[in-house]
C-alpha atoms as a PDB file:
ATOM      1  CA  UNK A   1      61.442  80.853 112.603  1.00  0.00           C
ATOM      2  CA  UNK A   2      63.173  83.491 115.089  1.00  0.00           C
ATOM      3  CA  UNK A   3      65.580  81.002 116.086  1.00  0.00           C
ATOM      4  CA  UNK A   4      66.195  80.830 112.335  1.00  0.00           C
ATOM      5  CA  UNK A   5      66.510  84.107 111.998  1.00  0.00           C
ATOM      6  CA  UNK A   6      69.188  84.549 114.837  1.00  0.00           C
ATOM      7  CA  UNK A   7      71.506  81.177 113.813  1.00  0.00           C
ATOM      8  CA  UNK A   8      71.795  83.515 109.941  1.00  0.00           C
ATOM      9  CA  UNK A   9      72.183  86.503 111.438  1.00  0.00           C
ATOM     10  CA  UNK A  10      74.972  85.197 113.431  1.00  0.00           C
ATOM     11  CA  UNK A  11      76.440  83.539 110.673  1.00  0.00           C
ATOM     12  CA  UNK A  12      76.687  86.649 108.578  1.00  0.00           C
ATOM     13  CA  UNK A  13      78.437  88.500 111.861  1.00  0.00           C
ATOM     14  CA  UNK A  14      80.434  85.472 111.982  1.00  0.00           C
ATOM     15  CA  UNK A  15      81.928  85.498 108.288  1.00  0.00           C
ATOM     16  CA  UNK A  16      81.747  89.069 108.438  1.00  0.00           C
ATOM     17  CA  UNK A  17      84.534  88.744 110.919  1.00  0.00           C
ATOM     18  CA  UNK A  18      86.218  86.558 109.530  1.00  0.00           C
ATOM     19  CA  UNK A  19      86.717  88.588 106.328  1.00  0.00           C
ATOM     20  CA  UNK A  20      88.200  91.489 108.748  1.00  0.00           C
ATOM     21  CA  UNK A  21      90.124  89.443 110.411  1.00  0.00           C
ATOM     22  CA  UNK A  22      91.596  88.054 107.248  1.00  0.00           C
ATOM     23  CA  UNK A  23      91.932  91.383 105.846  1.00  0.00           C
ATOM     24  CA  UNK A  24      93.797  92.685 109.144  1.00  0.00           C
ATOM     25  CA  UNK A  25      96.091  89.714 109.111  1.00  0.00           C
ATOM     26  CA  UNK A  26      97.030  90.295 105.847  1.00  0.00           C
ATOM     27  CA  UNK A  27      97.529  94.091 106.407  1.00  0.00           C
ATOM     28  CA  UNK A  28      99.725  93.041 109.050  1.00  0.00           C
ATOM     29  CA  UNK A  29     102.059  90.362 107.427  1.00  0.00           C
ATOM     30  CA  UNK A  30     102.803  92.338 103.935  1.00  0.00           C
ATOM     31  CA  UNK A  31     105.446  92.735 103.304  1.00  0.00           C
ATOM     32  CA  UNK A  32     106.996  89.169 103.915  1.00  0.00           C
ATOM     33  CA  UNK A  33     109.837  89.655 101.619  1.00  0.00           C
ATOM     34  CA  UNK A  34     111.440  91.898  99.270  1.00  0.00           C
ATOM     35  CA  UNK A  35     110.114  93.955  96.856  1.00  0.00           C
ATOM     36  CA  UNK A  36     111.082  95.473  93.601  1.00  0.00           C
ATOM     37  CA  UNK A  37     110.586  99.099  92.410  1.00  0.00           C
ATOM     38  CA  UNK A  38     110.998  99.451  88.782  1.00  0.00           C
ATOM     39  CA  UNK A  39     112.053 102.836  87.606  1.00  0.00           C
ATOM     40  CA  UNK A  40     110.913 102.986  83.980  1.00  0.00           C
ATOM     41  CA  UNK A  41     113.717 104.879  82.231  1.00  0.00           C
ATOM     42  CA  UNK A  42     117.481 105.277  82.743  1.00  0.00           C
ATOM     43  CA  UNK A  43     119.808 105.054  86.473  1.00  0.00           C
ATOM     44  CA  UNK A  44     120.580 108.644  87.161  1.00  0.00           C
ATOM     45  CA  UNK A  45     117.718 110.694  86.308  1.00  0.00           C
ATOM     46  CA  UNK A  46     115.343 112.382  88.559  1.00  0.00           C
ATOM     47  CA  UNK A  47     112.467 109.543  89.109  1.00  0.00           C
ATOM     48  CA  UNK A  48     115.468 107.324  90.203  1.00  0.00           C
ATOM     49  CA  UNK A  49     117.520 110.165  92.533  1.00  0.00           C
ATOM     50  CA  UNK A  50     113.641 110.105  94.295  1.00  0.00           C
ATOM     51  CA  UNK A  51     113.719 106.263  94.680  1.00  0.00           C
ATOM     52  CA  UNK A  52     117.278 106.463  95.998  1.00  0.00           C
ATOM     53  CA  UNK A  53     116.381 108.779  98.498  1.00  0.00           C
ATOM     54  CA  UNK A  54     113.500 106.839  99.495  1.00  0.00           C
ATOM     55  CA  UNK A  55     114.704 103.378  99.743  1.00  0.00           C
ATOM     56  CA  UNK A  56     116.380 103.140 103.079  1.00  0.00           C
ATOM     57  CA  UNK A  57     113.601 104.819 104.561  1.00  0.00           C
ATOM     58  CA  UNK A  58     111.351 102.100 102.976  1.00  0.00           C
ATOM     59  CA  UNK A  59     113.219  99.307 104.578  1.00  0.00           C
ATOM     60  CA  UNK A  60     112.956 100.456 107.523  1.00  0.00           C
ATOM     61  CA  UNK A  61     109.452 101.058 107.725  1.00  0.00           C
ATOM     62  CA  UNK A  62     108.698  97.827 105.903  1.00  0.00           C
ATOM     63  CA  UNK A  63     111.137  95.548 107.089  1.00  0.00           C
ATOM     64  CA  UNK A  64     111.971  94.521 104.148  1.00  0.00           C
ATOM     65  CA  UNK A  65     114.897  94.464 101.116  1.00  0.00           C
ATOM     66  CA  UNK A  66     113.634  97.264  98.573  1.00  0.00           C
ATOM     67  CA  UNK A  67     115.441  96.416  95.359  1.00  0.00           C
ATOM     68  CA  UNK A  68     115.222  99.441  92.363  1.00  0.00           C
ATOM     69  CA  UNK A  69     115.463  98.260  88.712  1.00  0.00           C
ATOM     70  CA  UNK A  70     115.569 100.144  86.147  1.00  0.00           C
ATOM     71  CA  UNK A  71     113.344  99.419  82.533  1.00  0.00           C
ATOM     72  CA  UNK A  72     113.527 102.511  79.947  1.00  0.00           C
ATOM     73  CA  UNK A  73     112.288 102.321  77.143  1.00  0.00           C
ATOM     74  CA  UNK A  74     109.383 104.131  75.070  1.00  0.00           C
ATOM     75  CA  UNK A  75     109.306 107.498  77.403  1.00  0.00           C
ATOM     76  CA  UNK A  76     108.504 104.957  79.985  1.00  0.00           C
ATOM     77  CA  UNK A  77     105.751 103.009  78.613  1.00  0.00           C
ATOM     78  CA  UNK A  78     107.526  99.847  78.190  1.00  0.00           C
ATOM     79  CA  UNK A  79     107.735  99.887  82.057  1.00  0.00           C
ATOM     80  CA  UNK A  80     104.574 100.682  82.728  1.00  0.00           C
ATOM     81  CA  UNK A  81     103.171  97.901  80.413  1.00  0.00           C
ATOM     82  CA  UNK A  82     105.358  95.738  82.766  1.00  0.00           C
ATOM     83  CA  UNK A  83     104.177  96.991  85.771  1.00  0.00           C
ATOM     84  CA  UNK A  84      99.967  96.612  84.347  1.00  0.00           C
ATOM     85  CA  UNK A  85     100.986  92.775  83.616  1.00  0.00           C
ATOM     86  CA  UNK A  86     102.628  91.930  86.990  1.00  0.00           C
ATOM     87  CA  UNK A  87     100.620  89.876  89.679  1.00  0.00           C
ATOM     88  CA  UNK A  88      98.876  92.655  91.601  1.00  0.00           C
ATOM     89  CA  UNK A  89     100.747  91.291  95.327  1.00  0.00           C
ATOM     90  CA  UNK A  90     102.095  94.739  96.415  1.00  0.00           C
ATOM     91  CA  UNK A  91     105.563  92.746  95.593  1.00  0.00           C
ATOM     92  CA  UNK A  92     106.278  94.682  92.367  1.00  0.00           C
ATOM     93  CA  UNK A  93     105.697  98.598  92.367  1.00  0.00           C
ATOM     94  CA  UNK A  94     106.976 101.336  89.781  1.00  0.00           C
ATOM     95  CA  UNK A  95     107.531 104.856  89.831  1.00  0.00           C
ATOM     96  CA  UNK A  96     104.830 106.655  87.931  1.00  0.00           C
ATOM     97  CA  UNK A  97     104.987 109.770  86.220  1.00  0.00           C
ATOM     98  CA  UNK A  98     102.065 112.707  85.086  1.00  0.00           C
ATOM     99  CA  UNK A  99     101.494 113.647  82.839  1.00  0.00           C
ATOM    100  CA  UNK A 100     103.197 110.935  80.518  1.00  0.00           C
ATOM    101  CA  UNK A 101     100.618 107.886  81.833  1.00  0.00           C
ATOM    102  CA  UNK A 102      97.951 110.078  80.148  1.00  0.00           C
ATOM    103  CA  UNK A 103      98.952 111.272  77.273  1.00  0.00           C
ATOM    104  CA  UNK A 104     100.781 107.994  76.010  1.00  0.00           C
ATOM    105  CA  UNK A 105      97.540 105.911  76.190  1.00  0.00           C
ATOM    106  CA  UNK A 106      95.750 109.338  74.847  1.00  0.00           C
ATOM    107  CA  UNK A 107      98.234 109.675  72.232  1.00  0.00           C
ATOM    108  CA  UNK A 108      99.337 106.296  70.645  1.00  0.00           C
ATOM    109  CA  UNK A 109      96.982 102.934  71.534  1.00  0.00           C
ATOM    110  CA  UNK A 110     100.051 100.459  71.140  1.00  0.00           C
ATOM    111  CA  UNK A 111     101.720 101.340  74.594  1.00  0.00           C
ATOM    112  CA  UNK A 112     100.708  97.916  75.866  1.00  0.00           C
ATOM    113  CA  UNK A 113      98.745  99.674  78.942  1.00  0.00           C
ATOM    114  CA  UNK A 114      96.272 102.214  80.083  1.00  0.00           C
ATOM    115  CA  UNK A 115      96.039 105.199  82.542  1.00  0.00           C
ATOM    116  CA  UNK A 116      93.449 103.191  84.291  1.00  0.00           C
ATOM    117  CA  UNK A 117      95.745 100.095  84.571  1.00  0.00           C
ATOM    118  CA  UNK A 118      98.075 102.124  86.776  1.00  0.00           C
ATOM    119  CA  UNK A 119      96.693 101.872  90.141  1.00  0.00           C
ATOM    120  CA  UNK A 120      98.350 104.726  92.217  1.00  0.00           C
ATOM    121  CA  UNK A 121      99.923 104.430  95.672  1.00  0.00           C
ATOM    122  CA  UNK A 122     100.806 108.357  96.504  1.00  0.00           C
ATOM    123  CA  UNK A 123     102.104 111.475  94.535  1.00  0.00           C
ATOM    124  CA  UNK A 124     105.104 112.511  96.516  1.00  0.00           C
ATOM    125  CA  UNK A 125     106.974 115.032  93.908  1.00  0.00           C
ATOM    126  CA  UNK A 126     106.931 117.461  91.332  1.00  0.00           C
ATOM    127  CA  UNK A 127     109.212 119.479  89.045  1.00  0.00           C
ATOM    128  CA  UNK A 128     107.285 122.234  87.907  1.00  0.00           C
ATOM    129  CA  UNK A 129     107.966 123.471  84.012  1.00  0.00           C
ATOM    130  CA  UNK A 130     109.452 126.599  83.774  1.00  0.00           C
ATOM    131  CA  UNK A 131     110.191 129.237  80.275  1.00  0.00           C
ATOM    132  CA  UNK A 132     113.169 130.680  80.026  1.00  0.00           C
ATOM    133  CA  UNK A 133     115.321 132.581  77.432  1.00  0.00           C
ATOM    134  CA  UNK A 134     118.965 133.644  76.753  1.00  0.00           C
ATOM    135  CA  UNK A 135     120.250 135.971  79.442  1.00  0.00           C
ATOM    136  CA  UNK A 136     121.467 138.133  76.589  1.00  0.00           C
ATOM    137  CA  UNK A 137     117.407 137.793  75.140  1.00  0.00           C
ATOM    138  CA  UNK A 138     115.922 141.059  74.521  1.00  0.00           C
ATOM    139  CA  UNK A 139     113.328 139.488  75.969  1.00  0.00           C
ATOM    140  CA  UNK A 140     112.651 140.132  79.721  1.00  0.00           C
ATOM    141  CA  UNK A 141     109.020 139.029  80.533  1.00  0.00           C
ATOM    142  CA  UNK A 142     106.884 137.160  79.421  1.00  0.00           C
ATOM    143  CA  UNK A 143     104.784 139.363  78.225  1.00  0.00           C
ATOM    144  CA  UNK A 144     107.915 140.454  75.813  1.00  0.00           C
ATOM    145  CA  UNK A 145     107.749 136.756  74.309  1.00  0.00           C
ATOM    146  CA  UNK A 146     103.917 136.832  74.140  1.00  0.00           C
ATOM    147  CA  UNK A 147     104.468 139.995  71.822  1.00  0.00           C
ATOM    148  CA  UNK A 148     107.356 139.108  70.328  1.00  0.00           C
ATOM    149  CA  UNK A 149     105.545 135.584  68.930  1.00  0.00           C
ATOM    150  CA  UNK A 150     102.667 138.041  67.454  1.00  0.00           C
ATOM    151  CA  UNK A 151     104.602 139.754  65.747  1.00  0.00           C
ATOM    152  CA  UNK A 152     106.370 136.769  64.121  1.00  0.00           C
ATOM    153  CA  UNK A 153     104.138 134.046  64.324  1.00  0.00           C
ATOM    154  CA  UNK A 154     106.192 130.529  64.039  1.00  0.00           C
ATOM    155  CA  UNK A 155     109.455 132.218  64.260  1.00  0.00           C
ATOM    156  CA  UNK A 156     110.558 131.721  67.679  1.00  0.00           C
ATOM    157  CA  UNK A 157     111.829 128.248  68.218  1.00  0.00           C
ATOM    158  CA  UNK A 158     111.084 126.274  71.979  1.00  0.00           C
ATOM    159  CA  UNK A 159     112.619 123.268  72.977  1.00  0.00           C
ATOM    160  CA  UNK A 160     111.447 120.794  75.103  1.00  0.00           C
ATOM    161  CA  UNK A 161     111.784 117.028  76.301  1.00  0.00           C
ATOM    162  CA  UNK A 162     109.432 114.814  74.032  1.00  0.00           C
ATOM    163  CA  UNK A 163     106.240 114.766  71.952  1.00  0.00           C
ATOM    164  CA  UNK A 164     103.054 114.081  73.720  1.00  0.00           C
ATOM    165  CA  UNK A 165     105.115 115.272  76.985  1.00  0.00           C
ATOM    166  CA  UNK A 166     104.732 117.626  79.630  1.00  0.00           C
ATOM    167  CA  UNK A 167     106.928 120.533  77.767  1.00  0.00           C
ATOM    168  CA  UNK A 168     104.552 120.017  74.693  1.00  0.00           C
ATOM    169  CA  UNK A 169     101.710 120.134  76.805  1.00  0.00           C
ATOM    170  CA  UNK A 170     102.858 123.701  78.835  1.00  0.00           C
ATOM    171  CA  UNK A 171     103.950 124.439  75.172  1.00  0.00           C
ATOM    172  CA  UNK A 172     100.283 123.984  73.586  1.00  0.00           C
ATOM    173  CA  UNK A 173      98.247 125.576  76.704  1.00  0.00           C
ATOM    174  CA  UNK A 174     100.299 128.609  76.941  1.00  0.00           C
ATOM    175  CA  UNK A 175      99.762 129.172  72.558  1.00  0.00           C
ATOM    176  CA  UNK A 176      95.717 128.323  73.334  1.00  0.00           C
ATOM    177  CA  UNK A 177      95.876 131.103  76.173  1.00  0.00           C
ATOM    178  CA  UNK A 178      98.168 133.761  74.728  1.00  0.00           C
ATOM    179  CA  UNK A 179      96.464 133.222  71.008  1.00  0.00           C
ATOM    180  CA  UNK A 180      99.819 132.891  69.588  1.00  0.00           C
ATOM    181  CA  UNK A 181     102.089 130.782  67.159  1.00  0.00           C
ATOM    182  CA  UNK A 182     105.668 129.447  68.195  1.00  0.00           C
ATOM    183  CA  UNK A 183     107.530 126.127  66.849  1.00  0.00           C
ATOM    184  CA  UNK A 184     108.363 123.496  69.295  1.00  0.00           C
ATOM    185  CA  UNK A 185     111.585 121.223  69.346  1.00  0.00           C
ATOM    186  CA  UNK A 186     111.091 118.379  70.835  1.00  0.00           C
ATOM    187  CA  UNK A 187     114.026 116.697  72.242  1.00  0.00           C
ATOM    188  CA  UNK A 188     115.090 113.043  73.377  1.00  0.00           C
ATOM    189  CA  UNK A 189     115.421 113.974  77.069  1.00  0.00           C
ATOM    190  CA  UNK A 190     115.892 117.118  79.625  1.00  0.00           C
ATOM    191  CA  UNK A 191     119.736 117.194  78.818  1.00  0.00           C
ATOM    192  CA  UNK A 192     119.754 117.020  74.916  1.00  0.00           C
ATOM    193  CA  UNK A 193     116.885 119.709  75.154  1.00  0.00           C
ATOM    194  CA  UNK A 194     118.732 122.386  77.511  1.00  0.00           C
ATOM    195  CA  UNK A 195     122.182 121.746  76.049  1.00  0.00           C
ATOM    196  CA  UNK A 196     120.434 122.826  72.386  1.00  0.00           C
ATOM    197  CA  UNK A 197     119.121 125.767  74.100  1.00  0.00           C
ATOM    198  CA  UNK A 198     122.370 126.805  76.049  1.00  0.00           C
ATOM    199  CA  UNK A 199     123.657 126.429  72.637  1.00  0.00           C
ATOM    200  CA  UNK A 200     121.966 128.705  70.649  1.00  0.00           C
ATOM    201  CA  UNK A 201     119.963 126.281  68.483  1.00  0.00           C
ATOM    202  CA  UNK A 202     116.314 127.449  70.125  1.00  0.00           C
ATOM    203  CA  UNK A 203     115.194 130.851  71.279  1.00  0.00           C
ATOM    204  CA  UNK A 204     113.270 129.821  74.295  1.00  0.00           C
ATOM    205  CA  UNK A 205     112.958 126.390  76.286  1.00  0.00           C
ATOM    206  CA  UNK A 206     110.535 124.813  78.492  1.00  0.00           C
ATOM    207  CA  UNK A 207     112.585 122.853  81.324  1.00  0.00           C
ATOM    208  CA  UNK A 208     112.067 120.929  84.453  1.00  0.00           C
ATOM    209  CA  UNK A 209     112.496 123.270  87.765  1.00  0.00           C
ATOM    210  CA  UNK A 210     115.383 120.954  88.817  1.00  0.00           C
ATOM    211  CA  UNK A 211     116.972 121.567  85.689  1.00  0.00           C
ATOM    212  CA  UNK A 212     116.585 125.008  85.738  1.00  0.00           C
ATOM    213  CA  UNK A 213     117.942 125.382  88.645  1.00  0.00           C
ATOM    214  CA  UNK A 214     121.715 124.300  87.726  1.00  0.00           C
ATOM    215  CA  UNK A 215     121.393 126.933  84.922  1.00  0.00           C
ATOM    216  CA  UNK A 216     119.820 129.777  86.741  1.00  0.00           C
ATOM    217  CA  UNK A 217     122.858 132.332  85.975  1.00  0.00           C
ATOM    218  CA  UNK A 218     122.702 131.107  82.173  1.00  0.00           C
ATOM    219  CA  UNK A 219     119.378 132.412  81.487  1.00  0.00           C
ATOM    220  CA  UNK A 220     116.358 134.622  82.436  1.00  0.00           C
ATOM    221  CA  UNK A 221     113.241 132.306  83.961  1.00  0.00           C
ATOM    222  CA  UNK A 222     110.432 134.178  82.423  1.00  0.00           C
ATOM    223  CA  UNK A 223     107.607 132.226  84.434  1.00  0.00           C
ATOM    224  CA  UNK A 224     106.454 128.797  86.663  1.00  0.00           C
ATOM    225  CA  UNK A 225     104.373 126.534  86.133  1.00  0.00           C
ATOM    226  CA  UNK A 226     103.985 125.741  89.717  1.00  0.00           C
ATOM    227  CA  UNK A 227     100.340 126.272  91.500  1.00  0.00           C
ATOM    228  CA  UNK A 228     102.033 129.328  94.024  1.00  0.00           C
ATOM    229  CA  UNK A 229     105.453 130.241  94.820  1.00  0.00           C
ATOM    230  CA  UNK A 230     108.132 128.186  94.099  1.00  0.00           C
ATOM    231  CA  UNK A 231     110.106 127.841  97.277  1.00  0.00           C
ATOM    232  CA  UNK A 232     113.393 127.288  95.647  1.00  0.00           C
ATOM    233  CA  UNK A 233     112.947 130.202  92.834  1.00  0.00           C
ATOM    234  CA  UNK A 234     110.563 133.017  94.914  1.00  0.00           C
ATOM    235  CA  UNK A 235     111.584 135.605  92.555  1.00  0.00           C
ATOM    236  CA  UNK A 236     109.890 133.810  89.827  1.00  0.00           C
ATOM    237  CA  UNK A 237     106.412 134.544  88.827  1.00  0.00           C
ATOM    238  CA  UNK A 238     103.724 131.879  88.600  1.00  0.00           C
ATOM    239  CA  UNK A 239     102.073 131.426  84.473  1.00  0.00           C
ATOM    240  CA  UNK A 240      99.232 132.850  86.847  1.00  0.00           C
ATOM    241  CA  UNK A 241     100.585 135.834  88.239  1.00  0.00           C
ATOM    242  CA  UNK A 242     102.068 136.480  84.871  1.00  0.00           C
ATOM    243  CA  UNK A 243      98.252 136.034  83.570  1.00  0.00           C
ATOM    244  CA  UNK A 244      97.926 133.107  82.089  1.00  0.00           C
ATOM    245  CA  UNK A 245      95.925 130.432  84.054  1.00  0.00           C
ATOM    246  CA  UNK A 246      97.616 127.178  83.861  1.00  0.00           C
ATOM    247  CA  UNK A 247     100.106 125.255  85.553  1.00  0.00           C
ATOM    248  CA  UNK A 248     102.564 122.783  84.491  1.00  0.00           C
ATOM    249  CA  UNK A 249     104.207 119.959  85.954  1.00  0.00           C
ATOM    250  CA  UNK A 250     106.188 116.660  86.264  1.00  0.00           C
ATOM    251  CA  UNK A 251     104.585 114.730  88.991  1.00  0.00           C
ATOM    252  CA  UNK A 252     105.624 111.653  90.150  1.00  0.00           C
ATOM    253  CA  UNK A 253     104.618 108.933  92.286  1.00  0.00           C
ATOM    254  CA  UNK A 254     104.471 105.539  92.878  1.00  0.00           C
ATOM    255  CA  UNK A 255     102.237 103.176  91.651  1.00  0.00           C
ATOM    256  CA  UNK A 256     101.037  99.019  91.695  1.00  0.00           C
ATOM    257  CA  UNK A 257      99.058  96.452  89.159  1.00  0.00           C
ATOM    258  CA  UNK A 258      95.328  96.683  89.070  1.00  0.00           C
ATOM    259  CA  UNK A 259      93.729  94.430  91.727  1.00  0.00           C
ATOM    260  CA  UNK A 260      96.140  95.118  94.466  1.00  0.00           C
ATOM    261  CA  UNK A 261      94.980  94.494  97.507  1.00  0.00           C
ATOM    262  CA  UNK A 262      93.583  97.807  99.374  1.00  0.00           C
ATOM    263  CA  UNK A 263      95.101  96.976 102.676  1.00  0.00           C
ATOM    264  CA  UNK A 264      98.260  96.473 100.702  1.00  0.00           C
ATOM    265  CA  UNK A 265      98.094 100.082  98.869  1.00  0.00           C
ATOM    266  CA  UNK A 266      97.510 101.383 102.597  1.00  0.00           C
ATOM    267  CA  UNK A 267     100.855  99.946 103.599  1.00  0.00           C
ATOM    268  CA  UNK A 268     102.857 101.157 101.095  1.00  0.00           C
ATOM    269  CA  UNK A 269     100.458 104.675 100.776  1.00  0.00           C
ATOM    270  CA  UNK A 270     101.717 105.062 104.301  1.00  0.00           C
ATOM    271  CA  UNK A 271     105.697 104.200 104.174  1.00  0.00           C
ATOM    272  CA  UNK A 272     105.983 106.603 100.891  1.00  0.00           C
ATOM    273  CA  UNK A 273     103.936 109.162 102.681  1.00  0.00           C
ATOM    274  CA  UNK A 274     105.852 109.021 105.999  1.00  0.00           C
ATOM    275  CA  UNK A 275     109.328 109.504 104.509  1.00  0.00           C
ATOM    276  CA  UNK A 276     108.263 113.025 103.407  1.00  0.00           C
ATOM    277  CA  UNK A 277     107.917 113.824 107.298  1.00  0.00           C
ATOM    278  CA  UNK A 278     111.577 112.858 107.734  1.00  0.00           C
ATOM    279  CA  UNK A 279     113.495 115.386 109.317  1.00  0.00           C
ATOM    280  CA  UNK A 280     115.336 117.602 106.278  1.00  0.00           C
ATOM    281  CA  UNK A 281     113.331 115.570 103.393  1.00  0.00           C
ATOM    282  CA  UNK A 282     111.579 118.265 101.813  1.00  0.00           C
ATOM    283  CA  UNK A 283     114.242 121.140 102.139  1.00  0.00           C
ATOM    284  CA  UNK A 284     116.951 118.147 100.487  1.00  0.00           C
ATOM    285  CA  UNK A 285     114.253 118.008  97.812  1.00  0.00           C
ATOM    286  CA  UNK A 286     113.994 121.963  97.484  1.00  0.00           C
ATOM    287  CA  UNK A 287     117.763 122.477  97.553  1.00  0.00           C
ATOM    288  CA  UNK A 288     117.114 119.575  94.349  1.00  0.00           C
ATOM    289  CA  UNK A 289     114.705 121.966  92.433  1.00  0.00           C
ATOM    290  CA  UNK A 290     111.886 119.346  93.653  1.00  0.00           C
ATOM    291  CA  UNK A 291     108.629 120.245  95.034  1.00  0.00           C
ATOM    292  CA  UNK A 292     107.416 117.827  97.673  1.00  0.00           C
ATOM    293  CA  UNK A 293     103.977 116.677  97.598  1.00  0.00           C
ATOM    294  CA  UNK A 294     101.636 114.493  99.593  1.00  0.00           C
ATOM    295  CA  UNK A 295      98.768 113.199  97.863  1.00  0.00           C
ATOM    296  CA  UNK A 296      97.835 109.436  99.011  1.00  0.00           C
ATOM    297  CA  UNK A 297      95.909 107.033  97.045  1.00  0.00           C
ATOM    298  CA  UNK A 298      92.436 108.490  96.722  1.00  0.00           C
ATOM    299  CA  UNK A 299      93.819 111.992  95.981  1.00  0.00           C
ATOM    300  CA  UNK A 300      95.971 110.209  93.405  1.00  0.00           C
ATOM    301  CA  UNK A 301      93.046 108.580  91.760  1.00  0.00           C
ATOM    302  CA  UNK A 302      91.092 112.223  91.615  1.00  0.00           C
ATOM    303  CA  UNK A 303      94.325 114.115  90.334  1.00  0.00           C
ATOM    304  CA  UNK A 304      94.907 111.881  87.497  1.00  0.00           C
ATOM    305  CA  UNK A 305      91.234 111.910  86.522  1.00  0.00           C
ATOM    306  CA  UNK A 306      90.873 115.234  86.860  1.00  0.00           C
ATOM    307  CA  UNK A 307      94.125 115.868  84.401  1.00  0.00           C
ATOM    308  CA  UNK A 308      92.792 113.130  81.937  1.00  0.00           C
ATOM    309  CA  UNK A 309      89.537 115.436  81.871  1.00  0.00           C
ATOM    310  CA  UNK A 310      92.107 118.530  81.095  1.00  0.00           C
ATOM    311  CA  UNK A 311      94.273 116.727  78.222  1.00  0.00           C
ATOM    312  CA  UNK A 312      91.356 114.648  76.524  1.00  0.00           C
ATOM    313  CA  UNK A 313      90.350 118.295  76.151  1.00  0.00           C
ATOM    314  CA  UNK A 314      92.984 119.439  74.210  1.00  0.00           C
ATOM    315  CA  UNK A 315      93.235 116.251  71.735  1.00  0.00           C
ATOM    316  CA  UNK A 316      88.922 116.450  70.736  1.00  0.00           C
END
């Protein structure tokens, strides 16, 4: 019976390391060839400037060819419906963006995928929102624009990028905390949506920090939705020191097919994560109106649930 005993208990140490082994040999062969981040919406904007920076620094941490493509389309669900259908490898990767994997599931059931589909890798960037007005606005706080709005509730006009986006969003928290009425504009896109605004056609706009930035001499930055100071704009008050408590944000990341491997999402967790300790990284991505972040896969997972708490919320 004992010698029983031992011969199982040695065959359970025995398969036990085998499935370690396995797993380490695998950990240390990916990658064995190329692999292909998909950028879900057009060449040029700000998810793919982040993916050019990256990419060199990728292949040489990997060993490997990364080749970007690009597949816009649907504020960038029809990308991530490609990228919850691909065979979960670690060969195929996307960039990922919050809060728009939320609220498109949240928001419309055809997307083709869901938030939980979209297994993250890290969060490595953010564009905090900002609201600004005219420089010639009579408005100089935004206190001023919280009392302006009471007095004429659904008068003043605010444009932003998309319905069911991260402008609306900022644009329906900061009405729910302020108690007051506004109309929103929701435009195609960061450029449509700050030309309209440079143009006259909207009193106020709710724009991407990077965006802002370009424009900073065109207009008066009322308040940021980042969590503290924004390095790039320390002038600028937080929505919470101007005392409203929320923040708002573009984050963006990168992400791979449910039923990746873990040891492959540690791989790639770890070459995204490392480029951000490159020497000049983060102050390039400052001097971009980018705020650099480091959150790895499990602080991914608990961001994005914790946000999908915050915006299921607002749609009961």
């Amino acid at each position: 019976m004992l010698m029983a005993v031992a011969g199982l208990l040695v065959l359970l140490t025995s398969c036990s390391s085998s499935v370690t082994e396995k797993s380490k040999e695998k950990q240390n062969s990916f990658p064995e060839k190329s692999i292909t981040y998909s950028i879900p919406f057009e060449p040029g904007g700000q998810s793919d400037i982040e993916a050019r920076r990256q990419q060199p620094f990728l292949e040489k941490s990997l060993g490997q060819k990364i080749v970007i493509q690009y597949k816009p389309g649907g504020g960038g669900s029809v990308g991530w419906n490609e990228l919850a259908n691909k065979k979960p490898d670690g060969y195929f990767i996307a960039g990922i963006n919050i809060p728009h994997i939320i609220l498109q599931p949240l928001a419309n059931n055809d997307t083709g995928y869901k938030t939980e589909d979209i297994v993250p890798v890290a969060i490595f960037q953010a564009t905090p929102i900002a609201i600004a007005v005219a420089k010639d606005s009579e408005i100089e706080t935004l206190d001023d624009l919280v009392k302006k709005a009471k007095e004429s509730p659904g008068k003043i006009t605010v444009s932003g990028s998309g319905h069911h986006s991260g402008h609306h969003m900022a644009f329906l928290q900061l009405q729910d905390l302020a108690g007051i009425e506004m109309q929103y504009v929701p435009f195609d896109g960061a450029g449509p949506s700050m030309q309209a605004f440079l143009g006259g056609n909207t009193d106020v706009i709710l724009a991407n920090s990077s965006d802002l930035l370009t424009y900073t001499d065109e207009m008066n930055i009322l308040a940021i939705g980042s969590e503290g100071t924004f390095e790039p704009m320390p002038e600028i008050p937080t929505f919470k020191e101007a005392g409203y408590d929320m923040t708002a944000s573009i984050d963006r990341g990168v992400g791979v097919p449910p039923g990746t491997d873990p040891e492959v999402i540690n791989v790639l967790e770890k070459a995204f994560l490392d480029i951000l300790e490159e020497p000049g990284i983060k102050d390039q991505m400052y001097q971009e109106g980018f705020e650099p972040k480091t959150l790895g896969h499990q602080e991914s997972l608990e961001y994005i649930e914790m946000k999908t708490k915050e915006y299921e919320s607002m749609y009961e």
